[in-house]
C-alpha atoms as a PDB file:
ATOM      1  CA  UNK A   1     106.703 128.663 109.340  1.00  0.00           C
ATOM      2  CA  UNK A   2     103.947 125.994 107.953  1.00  0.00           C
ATOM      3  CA  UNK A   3     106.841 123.843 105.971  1.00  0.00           C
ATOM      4  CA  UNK A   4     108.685 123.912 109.765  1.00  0.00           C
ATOM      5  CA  UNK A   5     105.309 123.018 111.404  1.00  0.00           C
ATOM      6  CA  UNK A   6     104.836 120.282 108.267  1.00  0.00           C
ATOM      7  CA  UNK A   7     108.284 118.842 108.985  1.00  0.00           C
ATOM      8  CA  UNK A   8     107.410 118.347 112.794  1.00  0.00           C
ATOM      9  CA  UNK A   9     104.413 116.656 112.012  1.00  0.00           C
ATOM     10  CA  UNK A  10     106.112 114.328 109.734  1.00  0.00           C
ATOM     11  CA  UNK A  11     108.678 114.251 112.293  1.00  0.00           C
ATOM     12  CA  UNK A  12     106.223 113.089 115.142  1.00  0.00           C
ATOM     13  CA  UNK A  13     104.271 110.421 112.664  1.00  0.00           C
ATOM     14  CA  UNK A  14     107.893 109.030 111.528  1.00  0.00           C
ATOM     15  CA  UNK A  15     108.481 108.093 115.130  1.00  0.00           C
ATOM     16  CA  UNK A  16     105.481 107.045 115.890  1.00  0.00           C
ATOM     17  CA  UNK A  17     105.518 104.493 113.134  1.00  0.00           C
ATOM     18  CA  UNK A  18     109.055 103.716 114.107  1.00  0.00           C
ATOM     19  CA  UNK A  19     107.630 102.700 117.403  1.00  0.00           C
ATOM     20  CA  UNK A  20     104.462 100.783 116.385  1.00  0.00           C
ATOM     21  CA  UNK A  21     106.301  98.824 114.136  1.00  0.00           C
ATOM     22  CA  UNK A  22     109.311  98.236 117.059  1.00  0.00           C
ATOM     23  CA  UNK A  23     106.255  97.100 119.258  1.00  0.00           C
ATOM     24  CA  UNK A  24     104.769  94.752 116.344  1.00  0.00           C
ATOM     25  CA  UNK A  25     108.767  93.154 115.589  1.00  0.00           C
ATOM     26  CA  UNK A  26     108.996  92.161 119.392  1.00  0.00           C
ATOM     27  CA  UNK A  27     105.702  91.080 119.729  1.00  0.00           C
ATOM     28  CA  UNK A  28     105.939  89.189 115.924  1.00  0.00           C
ATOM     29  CA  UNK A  29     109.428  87.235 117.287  1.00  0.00           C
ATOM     30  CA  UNK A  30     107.156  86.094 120.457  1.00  0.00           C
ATOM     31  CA  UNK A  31     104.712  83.942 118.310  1.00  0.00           C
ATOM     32  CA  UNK A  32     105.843  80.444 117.587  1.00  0.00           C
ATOM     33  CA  UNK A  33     106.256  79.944 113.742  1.00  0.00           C
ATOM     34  CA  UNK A  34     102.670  78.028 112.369  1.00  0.00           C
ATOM     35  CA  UNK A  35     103.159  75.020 110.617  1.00  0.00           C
ATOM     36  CA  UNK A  36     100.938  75.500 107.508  1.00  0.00           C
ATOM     37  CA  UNK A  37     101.158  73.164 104.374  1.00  0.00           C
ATOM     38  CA  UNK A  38     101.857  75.099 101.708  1.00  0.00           C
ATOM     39  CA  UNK A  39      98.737  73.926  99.608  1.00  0.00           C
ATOM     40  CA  UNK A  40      96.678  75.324 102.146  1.00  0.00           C
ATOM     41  CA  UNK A  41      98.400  78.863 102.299  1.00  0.00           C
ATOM     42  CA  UNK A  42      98.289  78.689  98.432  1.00  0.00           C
ATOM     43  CA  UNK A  43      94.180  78.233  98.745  1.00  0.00           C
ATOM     44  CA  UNK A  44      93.606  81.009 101.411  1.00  0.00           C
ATOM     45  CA  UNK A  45      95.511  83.202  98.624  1.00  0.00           C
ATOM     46  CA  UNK A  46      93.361  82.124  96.280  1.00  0.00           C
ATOM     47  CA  UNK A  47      89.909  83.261  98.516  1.00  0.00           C
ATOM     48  CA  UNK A  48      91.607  86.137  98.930  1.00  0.00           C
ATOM     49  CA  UNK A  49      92.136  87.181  95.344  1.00  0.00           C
ATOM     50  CA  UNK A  50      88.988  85.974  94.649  1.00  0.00           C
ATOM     51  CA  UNK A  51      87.497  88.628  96.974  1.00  0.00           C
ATOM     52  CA  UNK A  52      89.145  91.318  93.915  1.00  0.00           C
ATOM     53  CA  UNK A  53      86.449  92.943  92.149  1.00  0.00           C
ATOM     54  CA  UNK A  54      86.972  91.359  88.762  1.00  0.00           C
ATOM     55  CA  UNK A  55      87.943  94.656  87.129  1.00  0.00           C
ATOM     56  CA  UNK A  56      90.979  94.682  89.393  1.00  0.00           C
ATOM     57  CA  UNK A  57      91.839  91.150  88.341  1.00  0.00           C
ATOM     58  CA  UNK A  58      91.686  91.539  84.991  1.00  0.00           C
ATOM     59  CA  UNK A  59      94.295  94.623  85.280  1.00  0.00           C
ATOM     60  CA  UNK A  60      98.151  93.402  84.768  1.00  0.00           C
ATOM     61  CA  UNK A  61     100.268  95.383  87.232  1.00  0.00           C
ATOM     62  CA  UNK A  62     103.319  94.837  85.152  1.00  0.00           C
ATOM     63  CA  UNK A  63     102.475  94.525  81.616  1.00  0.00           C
ATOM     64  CA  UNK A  64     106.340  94.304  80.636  1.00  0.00           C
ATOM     65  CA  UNK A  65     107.334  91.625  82.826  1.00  0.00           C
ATOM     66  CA  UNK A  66     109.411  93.362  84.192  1.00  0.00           C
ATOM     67  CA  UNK A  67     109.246  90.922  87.877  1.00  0.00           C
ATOM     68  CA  UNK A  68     109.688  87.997  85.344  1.00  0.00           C
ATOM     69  CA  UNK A  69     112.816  89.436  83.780  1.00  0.00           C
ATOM     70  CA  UNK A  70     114.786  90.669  86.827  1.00  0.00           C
ATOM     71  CA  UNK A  71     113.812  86.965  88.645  1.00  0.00           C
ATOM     72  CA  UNK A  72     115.378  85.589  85.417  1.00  0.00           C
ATOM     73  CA  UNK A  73     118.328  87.637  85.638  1.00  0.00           C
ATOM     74  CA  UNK A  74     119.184  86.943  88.671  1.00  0.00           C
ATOM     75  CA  UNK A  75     118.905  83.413  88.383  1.00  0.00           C
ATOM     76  CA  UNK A  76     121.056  83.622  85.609  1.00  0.00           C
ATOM     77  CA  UNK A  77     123.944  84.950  87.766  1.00  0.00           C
ATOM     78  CA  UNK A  78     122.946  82.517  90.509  1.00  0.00           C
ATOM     79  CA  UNK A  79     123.160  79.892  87.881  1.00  0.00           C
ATOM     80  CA  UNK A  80     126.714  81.217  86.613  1.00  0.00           C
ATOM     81  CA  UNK A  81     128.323  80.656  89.519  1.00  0.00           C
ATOM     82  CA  UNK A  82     127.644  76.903  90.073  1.00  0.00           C
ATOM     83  CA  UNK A  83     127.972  76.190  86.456  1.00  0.00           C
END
């Protein structure tokens, strides 16, 4: 009975997020793209990492490189092909 009253619930929030984000898609392709030079969207990323308790910061999210190797690999097979 509660795993049957769990599932609804996470039923009812599913669609519920399925709608919100339907809502935020149409209203998202509505907004004319902003022209932003890319310095200045690198600089606001910058304030914002800055904003990172330093503890945070100093952590290394993927201490095997793992993002480094697969964006390797796959340039490697881009590369292949025009090669």
């Amino acid at each position: 009975m509660k795993d049957e009253l769990n599932r609804g619930e996470l039923r009812r929030q599913f669609e519920q997020r399925e709608r919100q984000w339907k809502i935020f898609h149409e209203w998202e392709a509505r907004q004319p793209p902003e022209q932003r030079d890319p310095a200045r969207i690198l600089a606001d990323l910058g304030t914002i990492y800055s904003w990172l308790p330093p503890e945070v910061r100093a952590e290394n999210p993927d201490p095997e490189k793992k993002g480094i190797q697969t964006m390797r690999a796959t340039l490697a097979h881009l590369n292949s092909h025009y090669e």
